[in-house]
C-alpha atoms as a PDB file:
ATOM      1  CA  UNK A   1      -0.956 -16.679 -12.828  1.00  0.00           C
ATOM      2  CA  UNK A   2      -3.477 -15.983 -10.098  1.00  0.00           C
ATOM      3  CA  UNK A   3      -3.105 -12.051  -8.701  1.00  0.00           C
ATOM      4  CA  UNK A   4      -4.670 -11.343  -5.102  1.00  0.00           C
ATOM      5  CA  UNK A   5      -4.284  -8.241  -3.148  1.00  0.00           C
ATOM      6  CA  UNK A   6      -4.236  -7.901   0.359  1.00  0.00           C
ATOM      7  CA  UNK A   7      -5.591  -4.426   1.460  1.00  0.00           C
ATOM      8  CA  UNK A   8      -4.494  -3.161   5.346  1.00  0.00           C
ATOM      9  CA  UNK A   9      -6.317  -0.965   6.503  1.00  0.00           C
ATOM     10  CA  UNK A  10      -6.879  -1.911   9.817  1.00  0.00           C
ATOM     11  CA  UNK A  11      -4.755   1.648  11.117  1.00  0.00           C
ATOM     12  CA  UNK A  12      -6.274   4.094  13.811  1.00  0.00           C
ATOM     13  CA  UNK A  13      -4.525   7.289  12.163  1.00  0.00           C
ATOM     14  CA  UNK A  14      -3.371   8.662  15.653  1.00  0.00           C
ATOM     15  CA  UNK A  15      -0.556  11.020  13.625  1.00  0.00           C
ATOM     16  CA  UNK A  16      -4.014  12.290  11.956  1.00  0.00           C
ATOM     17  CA  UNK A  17      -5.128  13.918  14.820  1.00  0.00           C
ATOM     18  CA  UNK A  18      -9.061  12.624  14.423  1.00  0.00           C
ATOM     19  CA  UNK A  19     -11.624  10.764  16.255  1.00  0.00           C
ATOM     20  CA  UNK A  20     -12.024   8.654  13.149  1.00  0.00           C
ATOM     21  CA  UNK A  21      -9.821   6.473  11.442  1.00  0.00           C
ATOM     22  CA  UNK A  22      -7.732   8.411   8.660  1.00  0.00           C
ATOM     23  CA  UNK A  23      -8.927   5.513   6.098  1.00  0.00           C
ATOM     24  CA  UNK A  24     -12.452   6.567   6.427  1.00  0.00           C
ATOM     25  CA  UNK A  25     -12.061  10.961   6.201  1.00  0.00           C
ATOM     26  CA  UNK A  26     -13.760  11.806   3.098  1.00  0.00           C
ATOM     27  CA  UNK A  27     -11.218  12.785  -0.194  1.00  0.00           C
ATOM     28  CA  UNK A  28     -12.960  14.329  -2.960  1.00  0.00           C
ATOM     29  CA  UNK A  29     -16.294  13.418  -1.102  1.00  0.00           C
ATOM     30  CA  UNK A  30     -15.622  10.213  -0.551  1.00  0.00           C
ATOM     31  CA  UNK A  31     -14.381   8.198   1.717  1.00  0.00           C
ATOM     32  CA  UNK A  32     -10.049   7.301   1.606  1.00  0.00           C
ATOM     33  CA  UNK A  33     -10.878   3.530   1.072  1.00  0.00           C
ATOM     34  CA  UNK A  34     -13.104   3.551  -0.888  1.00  0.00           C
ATOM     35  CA  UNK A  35     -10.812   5.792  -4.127  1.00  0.00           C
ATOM     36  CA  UNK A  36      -8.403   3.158  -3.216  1.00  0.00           C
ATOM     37  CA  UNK A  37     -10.688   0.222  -3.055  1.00  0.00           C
ATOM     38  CA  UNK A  38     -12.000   1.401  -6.763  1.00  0.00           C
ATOM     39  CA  UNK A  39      -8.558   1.527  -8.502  1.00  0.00           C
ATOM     40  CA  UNK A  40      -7.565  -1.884  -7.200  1.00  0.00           C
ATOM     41  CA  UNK A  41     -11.158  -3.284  -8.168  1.00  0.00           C
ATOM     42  CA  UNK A  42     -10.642  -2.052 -11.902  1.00  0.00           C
ATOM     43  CA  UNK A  43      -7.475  -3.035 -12.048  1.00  0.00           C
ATOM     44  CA  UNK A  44      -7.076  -6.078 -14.382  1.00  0.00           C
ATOM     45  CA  UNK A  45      -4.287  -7.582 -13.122  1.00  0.00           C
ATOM     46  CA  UNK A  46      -5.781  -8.434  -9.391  1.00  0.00           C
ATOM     47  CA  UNK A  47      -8.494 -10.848  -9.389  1.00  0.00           C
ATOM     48  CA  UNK A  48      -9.515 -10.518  -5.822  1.00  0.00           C
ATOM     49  CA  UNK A  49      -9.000  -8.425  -2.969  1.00  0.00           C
ATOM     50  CA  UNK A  50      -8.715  -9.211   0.684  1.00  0.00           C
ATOM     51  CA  UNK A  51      -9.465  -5.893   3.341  1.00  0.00           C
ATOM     52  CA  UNK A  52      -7.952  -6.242   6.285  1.00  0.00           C
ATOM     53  CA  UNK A  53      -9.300  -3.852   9.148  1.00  0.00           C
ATOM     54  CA  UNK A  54      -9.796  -3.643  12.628  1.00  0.00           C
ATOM     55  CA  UNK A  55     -11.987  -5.791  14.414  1.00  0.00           C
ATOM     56  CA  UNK A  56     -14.996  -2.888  15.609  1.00  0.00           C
ATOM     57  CA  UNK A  57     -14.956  -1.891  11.730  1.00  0.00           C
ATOM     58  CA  UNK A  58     -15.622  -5.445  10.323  1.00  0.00           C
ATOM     59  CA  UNK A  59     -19.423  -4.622  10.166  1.00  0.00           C
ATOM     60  CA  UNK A  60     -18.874  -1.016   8.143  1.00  0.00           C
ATOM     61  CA  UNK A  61     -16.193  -2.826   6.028  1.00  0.00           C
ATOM     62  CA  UNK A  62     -18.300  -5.637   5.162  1.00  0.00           C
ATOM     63  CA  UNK A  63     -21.510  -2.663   3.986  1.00  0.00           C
ATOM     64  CA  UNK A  64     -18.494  -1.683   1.547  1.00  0.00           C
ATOM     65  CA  UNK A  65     -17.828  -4.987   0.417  1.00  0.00           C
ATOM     66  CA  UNK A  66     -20.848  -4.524  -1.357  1.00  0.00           C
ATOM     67  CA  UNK A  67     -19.578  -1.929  -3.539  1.00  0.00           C
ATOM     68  CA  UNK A  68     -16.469  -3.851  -5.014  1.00  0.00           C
ATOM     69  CA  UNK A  69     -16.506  -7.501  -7.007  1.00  0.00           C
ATOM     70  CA  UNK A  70     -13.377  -8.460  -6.234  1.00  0.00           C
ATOM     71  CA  UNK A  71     -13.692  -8.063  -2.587  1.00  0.00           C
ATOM     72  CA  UNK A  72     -14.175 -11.682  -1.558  1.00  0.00           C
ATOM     73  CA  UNK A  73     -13.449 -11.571   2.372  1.00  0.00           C
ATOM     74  CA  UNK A  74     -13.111  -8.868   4.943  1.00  0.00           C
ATOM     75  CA  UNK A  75     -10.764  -9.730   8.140  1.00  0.00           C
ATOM     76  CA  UNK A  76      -9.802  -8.783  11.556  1.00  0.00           C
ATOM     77  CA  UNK A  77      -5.992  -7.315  11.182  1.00  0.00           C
ATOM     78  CA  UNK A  78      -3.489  -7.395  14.074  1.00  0.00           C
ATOM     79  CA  UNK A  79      -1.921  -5.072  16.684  1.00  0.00           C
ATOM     80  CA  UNK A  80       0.699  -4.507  14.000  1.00  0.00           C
ATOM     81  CA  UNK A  81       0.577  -3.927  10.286  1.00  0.00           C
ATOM     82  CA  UNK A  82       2.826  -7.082   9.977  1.00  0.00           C
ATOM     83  CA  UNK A  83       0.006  -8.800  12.339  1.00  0.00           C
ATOM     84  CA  UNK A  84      -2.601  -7.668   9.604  1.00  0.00           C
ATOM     85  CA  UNK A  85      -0.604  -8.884   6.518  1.00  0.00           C
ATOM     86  CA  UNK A  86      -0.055 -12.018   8.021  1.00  0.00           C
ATOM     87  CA  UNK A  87      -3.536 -12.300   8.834  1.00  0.00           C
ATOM     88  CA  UNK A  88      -4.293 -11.211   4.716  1.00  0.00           C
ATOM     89  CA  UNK A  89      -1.867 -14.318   3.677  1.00  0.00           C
ATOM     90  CA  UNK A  90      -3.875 -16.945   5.943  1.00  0.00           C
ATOM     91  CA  UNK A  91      -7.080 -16.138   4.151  1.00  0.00           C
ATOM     92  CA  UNK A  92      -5.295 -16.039   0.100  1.00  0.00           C
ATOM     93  CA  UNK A  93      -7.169 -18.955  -1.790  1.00  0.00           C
ATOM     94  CA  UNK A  94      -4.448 -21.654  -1.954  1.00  0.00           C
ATOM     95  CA  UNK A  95      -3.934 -21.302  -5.664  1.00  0.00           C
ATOM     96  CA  UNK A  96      -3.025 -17.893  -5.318  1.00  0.00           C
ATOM     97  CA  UNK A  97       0.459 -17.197  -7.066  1.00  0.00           C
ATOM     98  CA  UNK A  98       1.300 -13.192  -6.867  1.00  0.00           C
ATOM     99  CA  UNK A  99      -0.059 -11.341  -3.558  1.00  0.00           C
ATOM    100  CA  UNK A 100       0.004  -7.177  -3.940  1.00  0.00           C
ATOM    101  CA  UNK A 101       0.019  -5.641  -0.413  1.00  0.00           C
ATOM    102  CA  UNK A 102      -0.947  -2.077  -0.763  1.00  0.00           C
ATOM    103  CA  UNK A 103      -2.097   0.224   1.637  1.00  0.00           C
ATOM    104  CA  UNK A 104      -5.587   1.393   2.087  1.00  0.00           C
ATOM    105  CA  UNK A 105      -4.737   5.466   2.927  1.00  0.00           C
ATOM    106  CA  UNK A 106      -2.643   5.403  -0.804  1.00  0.00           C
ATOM    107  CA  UNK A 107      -5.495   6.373  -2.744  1.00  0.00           C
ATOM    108  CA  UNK A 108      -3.536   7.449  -6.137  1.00  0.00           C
ATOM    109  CA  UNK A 109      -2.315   4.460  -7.238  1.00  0.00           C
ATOM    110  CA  UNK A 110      -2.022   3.666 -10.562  1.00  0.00           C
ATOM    111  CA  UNK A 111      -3.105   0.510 -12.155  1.00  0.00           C
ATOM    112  CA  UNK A 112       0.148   0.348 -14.430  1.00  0.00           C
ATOM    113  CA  UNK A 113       2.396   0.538 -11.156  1.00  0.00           C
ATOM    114  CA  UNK A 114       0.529  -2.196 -10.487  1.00  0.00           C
ATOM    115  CA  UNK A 115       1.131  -4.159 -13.220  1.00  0.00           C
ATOM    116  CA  UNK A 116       4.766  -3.446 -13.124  1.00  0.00           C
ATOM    117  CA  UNK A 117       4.921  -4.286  -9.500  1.00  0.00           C
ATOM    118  CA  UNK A 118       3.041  -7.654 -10.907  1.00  0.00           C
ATOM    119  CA  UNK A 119       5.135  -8.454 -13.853  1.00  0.00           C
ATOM    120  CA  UNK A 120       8.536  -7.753 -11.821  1.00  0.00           C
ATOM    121  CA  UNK A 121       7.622 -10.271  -9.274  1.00  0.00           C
ATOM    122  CA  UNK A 122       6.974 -12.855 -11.575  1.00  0.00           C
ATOM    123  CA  UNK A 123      10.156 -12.335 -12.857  1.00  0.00           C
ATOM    124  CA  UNK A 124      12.694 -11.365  -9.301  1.00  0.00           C
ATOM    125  CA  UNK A 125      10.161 -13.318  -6.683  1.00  0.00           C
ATOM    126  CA  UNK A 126       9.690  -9.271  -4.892  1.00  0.00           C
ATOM    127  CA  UNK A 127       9.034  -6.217  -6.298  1.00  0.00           C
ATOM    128  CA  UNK A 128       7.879  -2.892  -4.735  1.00  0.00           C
ATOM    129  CA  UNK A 129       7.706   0.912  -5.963  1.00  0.00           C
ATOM    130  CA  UNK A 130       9.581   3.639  -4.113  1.00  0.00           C
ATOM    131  CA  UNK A 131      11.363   6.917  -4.907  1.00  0.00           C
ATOM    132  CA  UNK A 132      14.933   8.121  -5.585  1.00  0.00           C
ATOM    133  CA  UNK A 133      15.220  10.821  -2.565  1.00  0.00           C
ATOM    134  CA  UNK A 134      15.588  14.128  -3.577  1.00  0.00           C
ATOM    135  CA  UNK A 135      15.999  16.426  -0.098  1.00  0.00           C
ATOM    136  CA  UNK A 136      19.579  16.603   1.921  1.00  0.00           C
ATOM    137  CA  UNK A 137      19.266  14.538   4.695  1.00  0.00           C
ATOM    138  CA  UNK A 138      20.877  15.094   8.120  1.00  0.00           C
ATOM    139  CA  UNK A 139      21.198  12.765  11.014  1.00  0.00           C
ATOM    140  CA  UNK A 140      19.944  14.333  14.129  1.00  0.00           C
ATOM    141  CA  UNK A 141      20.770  13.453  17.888  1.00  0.00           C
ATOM    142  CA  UNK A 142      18.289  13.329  20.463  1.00  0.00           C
ATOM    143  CA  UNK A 143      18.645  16.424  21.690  1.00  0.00           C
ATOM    144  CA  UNK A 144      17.584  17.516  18.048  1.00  0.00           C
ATOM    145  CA  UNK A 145      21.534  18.763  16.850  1.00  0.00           C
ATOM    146  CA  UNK A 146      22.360  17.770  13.210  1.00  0.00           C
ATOM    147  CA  UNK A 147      25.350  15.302  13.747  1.00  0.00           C
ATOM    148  CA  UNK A 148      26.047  14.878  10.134  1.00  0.00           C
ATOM    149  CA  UNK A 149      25.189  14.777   6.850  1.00  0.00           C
ATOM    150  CA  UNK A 150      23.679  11.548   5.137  1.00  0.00           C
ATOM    151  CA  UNK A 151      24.914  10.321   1.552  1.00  0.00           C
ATOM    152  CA  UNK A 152      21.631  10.292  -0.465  1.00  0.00           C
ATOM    153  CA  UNK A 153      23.493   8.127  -2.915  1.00  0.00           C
ATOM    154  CA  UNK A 154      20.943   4.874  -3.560  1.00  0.00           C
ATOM    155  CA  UNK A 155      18.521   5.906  -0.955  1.00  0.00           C
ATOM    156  CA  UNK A 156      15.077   5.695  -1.763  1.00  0.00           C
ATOM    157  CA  UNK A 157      11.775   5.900   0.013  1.00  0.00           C
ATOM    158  CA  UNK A 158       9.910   3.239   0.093  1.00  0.00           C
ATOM    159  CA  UNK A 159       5.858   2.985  -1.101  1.00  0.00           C
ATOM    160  CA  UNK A 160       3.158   0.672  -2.351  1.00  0.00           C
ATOM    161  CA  UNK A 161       2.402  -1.292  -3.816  1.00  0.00           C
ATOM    162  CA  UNK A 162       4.823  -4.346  -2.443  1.00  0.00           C
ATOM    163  CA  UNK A 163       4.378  -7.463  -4.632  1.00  0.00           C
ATOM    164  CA  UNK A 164       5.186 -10.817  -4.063  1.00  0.00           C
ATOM    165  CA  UNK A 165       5.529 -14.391  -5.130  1.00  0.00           C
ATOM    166  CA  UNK A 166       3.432 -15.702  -2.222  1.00  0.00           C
ATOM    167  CA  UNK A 167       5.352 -19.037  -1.575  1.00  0.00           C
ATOM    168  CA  UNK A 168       8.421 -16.381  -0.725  1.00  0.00           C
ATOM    169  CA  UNK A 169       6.656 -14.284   1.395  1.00  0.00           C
ATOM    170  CA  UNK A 170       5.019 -17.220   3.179  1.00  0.00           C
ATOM    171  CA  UNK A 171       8.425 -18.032   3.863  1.00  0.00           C
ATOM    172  CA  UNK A 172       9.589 -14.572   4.585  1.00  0.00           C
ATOM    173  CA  UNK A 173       6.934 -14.349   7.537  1.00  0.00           C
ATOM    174  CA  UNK A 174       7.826 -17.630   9.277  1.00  0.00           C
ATOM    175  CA  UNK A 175      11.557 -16.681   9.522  1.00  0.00           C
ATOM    176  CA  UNK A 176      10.055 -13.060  11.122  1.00  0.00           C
ATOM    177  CA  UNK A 177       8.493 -15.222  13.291  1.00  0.00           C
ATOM    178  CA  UNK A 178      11.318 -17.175  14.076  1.00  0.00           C
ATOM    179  CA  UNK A 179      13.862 -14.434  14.486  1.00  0.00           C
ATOM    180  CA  UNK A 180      11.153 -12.437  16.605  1.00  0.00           C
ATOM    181  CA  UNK A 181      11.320  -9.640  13.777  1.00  0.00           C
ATOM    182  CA  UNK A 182       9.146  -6.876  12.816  1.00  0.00           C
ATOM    183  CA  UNK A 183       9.707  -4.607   9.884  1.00  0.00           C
ATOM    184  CA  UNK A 184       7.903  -1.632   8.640  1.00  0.00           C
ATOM    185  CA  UNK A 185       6.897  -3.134   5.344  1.00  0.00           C
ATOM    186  CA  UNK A 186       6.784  -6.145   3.800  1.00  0.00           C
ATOM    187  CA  UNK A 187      10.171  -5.990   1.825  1.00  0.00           C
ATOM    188  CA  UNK A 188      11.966  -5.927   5.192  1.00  0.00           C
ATOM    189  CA  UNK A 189      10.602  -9.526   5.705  1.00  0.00           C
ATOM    190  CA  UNK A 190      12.046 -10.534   2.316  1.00  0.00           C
ATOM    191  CA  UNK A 191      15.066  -8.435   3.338  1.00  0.00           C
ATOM    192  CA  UNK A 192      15.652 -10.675   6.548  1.00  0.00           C
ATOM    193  CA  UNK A 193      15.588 -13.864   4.144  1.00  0.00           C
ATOM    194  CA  UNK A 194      18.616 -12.022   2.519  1.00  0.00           C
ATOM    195  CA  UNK A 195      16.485 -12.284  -0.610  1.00  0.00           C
ATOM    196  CA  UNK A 196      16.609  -9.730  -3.529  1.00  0.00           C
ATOM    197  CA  UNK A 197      13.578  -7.374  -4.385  1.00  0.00           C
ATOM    198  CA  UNK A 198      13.543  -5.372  -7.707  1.00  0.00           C
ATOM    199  CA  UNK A 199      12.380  -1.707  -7.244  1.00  0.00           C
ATOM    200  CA  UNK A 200      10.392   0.054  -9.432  1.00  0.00           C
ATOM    201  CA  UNK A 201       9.868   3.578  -9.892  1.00  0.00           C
ATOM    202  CA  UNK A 202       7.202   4.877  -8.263  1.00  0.00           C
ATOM    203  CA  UNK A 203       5.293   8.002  -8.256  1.00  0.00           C
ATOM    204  CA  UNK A 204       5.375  11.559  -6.168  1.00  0.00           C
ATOM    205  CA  UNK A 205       1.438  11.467  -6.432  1.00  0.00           C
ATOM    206  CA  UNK A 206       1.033   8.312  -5.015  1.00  0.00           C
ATOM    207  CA  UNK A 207       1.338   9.996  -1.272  1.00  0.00           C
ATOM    208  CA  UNK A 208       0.081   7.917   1.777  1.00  0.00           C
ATOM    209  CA  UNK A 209      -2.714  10.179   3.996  1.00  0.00           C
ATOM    210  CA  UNK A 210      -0.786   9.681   7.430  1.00  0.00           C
ATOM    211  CA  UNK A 211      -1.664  13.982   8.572  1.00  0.00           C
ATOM    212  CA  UNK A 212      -3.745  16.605   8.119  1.00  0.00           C
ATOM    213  CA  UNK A 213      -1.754  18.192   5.113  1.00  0.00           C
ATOM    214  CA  UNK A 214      -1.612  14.701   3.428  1.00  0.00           C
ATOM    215  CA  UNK A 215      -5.380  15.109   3.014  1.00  0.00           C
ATOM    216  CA  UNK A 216      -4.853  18.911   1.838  1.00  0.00           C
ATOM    217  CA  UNK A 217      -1.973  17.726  -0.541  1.00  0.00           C
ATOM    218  CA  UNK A 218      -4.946  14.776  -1.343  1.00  0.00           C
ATOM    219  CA  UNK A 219      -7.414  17.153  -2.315  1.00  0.00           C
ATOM    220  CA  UNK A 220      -5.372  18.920  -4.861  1.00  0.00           C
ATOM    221  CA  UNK A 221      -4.142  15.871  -6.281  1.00  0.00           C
ATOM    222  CA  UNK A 222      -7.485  14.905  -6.802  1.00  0.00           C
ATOM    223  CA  UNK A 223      -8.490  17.769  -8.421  1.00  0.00           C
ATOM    224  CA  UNK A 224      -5.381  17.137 -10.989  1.00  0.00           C
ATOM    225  CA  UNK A 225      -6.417  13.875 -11.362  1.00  0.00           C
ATOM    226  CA  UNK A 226     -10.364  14.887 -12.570  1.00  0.00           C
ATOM    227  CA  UNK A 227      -8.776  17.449 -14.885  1.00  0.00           C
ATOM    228  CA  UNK A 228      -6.647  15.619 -16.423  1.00  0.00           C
ATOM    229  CA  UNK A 229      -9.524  12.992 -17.021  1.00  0.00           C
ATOM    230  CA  UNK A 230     -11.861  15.520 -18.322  1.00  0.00           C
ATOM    231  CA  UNK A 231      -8.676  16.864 -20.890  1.00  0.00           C
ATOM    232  CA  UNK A 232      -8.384  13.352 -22.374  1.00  0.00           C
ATOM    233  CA  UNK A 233     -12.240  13.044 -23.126  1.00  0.00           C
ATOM    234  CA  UNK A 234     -12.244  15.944 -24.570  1.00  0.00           C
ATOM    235  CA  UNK A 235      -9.428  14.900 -26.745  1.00  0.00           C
ATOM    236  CA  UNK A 236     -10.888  11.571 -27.423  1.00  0.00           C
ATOM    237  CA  UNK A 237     -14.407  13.246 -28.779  1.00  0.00           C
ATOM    238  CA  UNK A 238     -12.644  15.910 -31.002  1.00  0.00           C
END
């Protein structure tokens, strides 16, 4: 079973409020990508990565191509993240089974959510993490009244990574096309094939950078992250 994962990252971070593109601010001292290039890169179940960014970045994406083995192409993505996906699938090698679409600003992921993301679509054709929601949710008019409350019962919100048999997403996409449909994410496609996708528990830490605080919030989870590393060495030597 042949893994690839498709990488967007192609996003100018307007909500981010900076000149430069959220995927590139430095976390931890180091570039967003790049933590989230490394955990994909080290991951064993994804054999090769495809980074999809936009088209004045292909030269600076390509310099960190370098840096990763599994990297094997960097492409242009679209005006939308759906245009950008698609663009991912067209370049998967053709014996490709399982594609993992995660994004590039979700630098916390863990390989084993990975796997399980892997492993479920194998098994259900779709698989993708999210999270049970927690917070009372209101629905809100335009004029920004609370109209009522919303049953949390079964919601969930929605992360990466999104894993896929690629034959069904390659058929998801063409009926988006057909239908004139764009979705948020990836699953939407699937859902507009009326198709099911198995959810797997994700995780609180595995935040997407989208503002300002995200990177604060980043920061700290970082720092968790180290000491928690640095704990289990120490364990390991005693």
């Amino acid at each position: 079973m042949k893994v690839s994962a498709i990488i967007p990252a192609a996003g100018m971070g307007l909500r981010m409020g900076s000149q430069i593109p959220k995927q590139y601010l430095l976390l931890d001292g180091k570039p967003i990508l790049h933590h989230t290039l490394s955990i994909l890169d080290q991951c064993s179940h994804v054999e090769q990565i495809i980074l999809v960014v936009s088209e004045k970045e292909i030269s600076q994406a390509q310099q960190i191509q370098q840096s990763y083995s599994k990297i094997i192409k960097v492409i242009p993505g679209g005006k939308e993240r759906q245009d950008s996906v698609f663009n991912g699938m067209q370049n998967l090698d053709s014996d490709t089974d399982i594609v993992v679409v995660h994004d590039g600003v979700r630098p916390f992921v863990s390989p084993d959510l990975v796997r399980q993301t892997v492993e479920a679509a194998r098994d259900y054709g779709a698989a993708i993490a999210a999270i049970p929601v927690s917070d009372t949710l209101k629905k809100v008019s335009d004029k920004g009244l609370v109209e009522h409350t919303v049953n949390r019962d079964g919601l969930w919100r929605v992360q990466t990574p999104q894993t896929f048999q690629v034959s069904l997403l390659k058929e998801a996409f063409g009926k988006a096309k057909a239908d004139h449909f764009y979705g948020t994410d990836e699953a939407s496609l699937v859902e507009n094939l009326g198709r099911d996708i198995k959810v797997i528990p994700g995780s609180e830490l595995n935040i997407k950078i989208t503002r300002a605080e995200d990177l604060v919030l980043g920061e700290k989870i970082a720092e968790l992250l180290k000491a928690s590393r640095r704990k289990e060495r120490a364990e390991s030597v005693s």
